[in-house]
Structure formats: C-alpha cells, structure tokens
N, C-alpha and C. Protein backbone atom coordinates (compact mmCIF):
# COMPACT_ATOMS: atom_id res chain seq x y z
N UNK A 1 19.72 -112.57 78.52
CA UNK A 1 19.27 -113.36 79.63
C UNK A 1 18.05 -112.67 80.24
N UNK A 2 17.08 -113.26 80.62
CA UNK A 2 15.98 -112.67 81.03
C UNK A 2 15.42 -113.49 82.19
N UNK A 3 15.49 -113.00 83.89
CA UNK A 3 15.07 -113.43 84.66
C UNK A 3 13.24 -113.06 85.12
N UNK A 4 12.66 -114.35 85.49
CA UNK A 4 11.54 -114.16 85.72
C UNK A 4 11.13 -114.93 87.42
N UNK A 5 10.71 -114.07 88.16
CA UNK A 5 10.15 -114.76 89.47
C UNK A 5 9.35 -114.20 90.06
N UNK A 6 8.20 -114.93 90.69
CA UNK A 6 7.45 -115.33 91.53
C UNK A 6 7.38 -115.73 92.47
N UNK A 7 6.03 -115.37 93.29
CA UNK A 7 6.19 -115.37 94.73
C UNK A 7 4.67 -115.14 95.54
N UNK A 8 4.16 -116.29 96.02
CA UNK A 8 2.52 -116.13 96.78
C UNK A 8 2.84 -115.53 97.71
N UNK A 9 2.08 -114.96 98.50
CA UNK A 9 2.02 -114.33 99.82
C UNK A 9 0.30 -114.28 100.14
N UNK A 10 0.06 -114.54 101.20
CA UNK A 10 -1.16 -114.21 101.71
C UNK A 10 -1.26 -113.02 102.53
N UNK A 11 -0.73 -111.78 101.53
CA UNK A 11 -0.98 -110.59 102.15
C UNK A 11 -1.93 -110.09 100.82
N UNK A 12 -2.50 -108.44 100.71
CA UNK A 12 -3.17 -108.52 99.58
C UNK A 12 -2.39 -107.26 98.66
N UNK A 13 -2.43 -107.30 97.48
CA UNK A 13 -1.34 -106.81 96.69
C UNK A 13 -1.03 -105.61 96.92
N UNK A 14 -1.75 -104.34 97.96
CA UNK A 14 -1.27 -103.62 98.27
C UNK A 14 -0.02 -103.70 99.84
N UNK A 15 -0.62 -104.08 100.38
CA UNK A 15 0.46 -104.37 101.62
C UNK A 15 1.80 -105.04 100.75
N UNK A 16 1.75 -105.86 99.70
CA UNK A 16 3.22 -106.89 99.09
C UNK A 16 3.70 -104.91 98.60
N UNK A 17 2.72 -104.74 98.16
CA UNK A 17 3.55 -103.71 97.09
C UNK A 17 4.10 -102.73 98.00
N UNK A 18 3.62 -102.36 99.26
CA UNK A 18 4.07 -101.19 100.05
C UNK A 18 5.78 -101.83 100.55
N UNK A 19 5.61 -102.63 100.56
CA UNK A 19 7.45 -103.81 100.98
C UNK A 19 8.11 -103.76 99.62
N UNK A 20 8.02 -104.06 98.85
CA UNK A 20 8.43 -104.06 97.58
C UNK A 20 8.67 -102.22 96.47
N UNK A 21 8.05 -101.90 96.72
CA UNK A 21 8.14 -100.38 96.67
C UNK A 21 9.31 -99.70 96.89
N UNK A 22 9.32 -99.76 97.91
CA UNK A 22 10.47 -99.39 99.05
C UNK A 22 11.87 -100.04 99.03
N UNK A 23 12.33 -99.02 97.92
CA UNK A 23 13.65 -99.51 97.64
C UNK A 23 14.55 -99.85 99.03
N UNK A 24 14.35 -99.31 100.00
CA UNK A 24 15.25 -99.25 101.18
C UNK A 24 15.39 -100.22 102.11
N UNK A 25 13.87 -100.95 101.47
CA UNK A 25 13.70 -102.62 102.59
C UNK A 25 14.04 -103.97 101.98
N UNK A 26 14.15 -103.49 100.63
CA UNK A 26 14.30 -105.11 99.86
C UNK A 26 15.85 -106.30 100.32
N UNK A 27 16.47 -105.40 101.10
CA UNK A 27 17.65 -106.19 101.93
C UNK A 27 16.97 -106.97 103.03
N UNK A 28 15.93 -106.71 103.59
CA UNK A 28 15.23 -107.19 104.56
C UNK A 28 13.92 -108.30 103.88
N UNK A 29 13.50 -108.63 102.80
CA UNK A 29 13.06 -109.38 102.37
C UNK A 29 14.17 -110.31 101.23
N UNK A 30 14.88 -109.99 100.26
CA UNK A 30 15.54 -110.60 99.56
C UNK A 30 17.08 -110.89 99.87
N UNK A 31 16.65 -112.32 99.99
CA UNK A 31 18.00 -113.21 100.35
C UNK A 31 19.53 -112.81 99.47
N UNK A 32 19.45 -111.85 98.48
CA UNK A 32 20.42 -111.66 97.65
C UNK A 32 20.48 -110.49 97.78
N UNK A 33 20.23 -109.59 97.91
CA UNK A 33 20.24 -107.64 97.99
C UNK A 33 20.90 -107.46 99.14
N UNK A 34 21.57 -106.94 99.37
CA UNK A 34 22.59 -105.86 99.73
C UNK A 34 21.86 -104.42 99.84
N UNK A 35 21.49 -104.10 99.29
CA UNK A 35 21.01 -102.58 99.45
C UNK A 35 20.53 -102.03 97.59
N UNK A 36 19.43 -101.16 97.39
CA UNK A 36 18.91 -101.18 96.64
C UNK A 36 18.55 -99.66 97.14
N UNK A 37 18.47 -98.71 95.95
CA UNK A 37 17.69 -97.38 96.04
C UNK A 37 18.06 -96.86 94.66
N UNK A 38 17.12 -95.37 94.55
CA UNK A 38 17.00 -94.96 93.56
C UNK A 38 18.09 -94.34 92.96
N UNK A 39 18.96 -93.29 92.06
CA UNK A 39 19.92 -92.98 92.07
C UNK A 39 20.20 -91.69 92.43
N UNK A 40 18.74 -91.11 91.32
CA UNK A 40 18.03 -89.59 91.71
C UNK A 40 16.59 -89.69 92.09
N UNK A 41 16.29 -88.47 92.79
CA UNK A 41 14.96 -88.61 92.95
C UNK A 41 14.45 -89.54 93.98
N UNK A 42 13.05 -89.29 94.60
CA UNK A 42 12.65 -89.77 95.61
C UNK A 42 11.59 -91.40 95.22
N UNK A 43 10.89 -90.75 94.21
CA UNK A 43 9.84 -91.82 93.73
C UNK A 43 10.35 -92.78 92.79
N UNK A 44 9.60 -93.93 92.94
CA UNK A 44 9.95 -94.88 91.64
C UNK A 44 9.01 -94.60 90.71
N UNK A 45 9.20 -94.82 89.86
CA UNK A 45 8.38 -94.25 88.35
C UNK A 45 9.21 -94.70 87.30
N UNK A 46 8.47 -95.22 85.75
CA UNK A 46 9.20 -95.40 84.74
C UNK A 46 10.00 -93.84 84.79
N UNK A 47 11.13 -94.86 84.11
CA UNK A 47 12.03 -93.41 83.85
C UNK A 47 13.67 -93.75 84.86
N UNK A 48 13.03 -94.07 86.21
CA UNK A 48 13.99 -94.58 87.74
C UNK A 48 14.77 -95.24 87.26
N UNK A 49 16.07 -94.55 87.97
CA UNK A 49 16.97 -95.50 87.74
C UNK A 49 17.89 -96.11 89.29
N UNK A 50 17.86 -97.46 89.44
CA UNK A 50 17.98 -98.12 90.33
C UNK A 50 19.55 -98.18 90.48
N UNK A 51 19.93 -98.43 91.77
CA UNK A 51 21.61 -98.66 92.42
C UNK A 51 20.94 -100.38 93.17
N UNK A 52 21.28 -101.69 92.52
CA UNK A 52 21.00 -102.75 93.38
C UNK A 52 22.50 -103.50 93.71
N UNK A 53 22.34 -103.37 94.92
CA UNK A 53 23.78 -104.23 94.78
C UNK A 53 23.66 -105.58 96.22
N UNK A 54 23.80 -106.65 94.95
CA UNK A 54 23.51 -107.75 95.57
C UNK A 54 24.32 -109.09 95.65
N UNK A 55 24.61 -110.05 96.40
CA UNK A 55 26.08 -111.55 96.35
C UNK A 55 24.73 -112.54 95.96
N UNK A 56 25.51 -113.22 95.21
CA UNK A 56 25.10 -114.32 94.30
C UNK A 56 26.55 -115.28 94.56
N UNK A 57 26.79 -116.46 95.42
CA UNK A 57 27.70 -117.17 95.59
C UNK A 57 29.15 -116.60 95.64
N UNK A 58 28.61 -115.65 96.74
CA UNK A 58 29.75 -114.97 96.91
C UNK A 58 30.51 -113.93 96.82
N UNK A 59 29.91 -113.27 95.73
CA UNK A 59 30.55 -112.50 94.32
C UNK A 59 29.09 -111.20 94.97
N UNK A 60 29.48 -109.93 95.20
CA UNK A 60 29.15 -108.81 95.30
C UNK A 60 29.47 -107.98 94.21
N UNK A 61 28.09 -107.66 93.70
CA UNK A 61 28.29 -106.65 92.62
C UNK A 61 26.91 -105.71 92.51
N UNK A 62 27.72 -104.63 91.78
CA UNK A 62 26.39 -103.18 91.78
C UNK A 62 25.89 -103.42 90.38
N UNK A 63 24.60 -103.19 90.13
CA UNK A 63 23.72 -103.32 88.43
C UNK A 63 23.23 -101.73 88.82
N UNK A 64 23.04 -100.89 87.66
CA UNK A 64 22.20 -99.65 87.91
C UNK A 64 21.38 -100.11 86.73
N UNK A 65 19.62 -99.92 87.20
CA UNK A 65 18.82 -100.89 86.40
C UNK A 65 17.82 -99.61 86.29
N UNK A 66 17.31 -99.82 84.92
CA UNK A 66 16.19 -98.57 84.17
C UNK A 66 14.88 -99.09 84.40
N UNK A 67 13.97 -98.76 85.20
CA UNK A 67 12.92 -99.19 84.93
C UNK A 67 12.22 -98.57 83.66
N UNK A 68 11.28 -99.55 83.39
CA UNK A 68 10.89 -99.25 81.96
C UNK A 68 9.06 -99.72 81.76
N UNK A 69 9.05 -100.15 82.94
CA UNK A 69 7.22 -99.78 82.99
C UNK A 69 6.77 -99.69 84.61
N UNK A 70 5.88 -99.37 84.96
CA UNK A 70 5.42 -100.10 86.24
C UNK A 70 3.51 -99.79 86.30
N UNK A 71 3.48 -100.77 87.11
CA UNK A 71 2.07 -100.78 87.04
C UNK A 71 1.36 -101.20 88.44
N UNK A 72 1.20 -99.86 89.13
CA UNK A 72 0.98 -100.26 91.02
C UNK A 72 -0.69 -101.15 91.04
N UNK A 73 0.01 -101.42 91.62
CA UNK A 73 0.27 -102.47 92.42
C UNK A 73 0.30 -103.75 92.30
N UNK A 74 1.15 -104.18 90.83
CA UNK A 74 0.94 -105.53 90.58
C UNK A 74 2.37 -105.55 89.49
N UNK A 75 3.12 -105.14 88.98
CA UNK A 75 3.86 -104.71 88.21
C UNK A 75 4.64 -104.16 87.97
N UNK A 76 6.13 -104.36 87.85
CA UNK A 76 7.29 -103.35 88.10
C UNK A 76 8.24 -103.77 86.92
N UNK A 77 9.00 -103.86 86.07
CA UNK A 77 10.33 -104.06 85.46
C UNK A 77 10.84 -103.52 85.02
N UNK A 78 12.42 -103.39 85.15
CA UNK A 78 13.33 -103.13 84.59
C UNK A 78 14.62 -103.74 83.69
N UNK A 79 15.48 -102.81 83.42
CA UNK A 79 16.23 -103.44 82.60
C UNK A 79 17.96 -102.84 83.09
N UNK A 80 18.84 -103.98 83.00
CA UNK A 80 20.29 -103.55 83.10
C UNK A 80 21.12 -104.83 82.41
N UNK A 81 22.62 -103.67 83.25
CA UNK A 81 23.60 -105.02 82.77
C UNK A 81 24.62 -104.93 83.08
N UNK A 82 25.70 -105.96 83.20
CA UNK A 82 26.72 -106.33 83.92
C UNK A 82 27.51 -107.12 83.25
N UNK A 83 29.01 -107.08 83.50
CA UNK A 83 29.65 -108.37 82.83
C UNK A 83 29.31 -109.23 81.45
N UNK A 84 28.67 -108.12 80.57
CA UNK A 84 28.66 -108.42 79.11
C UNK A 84 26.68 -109.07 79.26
N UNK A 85 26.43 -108.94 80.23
CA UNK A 85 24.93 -109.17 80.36
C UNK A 85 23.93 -108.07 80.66
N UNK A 86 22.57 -108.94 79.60
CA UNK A 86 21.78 -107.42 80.05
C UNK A 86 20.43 -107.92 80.34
C-alpha cells in the first residue's frame, strides 16, 4: 500500500518545512496524529527512525517508520508497517 498526499499553503517552503520538521507539532497540524517524534536522537535525517501514533476511525495505533530519503526543504519519506501492512 502506498500513501501519497498533498497540500498548498501560501506560506513559502521554508516556513511549511520548519512545521513539518518538527516532529513535536505535527499533532497540532494533522487531523490524525496523536504525537509523533524521533526514537533516538535529536535530528531527522535519513537513517531516523520515527514513533507516529495516530486514530483513523477510531482505532489508535503506533507505526515506527524509517525514513529513507529527505530532501530540505521540499521532501521527506519514509517507510513502515502495521497489521500485515507496509
């Protein structure tokens, strides 16, 4: 399964990225997060490995997700999995 989304803002890609960055605020922008941070370590960087834990109709659950490239300030992904999904 492979999720993809998007999102305009009329801010300019550094200000989106300084919110987005910041594992510690994405509960405060995303309607589904619960809380999100790194596992070790302070910085995000390929390599990071993420604690997201977010309700989707209800259902609260933790993913620990690998990032596997990033590219500031326009570019971030990772990879996990859950419940036989990755």
């Amino acid at each position: 399964m492979r999720f993809y989304a998007e999102l305009y803002v009329e801010q300019s890609p550094a200000t989106v990225w300084s919110y987005f960055s910041d594992l510690t605020q994405w509960s405060r922008w995303s309607p589904i997060c619960l809380e999100c941070r790194l596992v070790e370590g302070t910085r995000l960087g390929t390599g990071s490995v993420m604690s997201i834990r977010f309700r989707v109709a209800r259902i609260t659950t933790l993913v620990l997700a690998s990032v596997t490239s990033i590219r500031s300030p326009h570019v971030i992904t990772w990879t996990g999995g859950k419940y036989g999904l990755s």
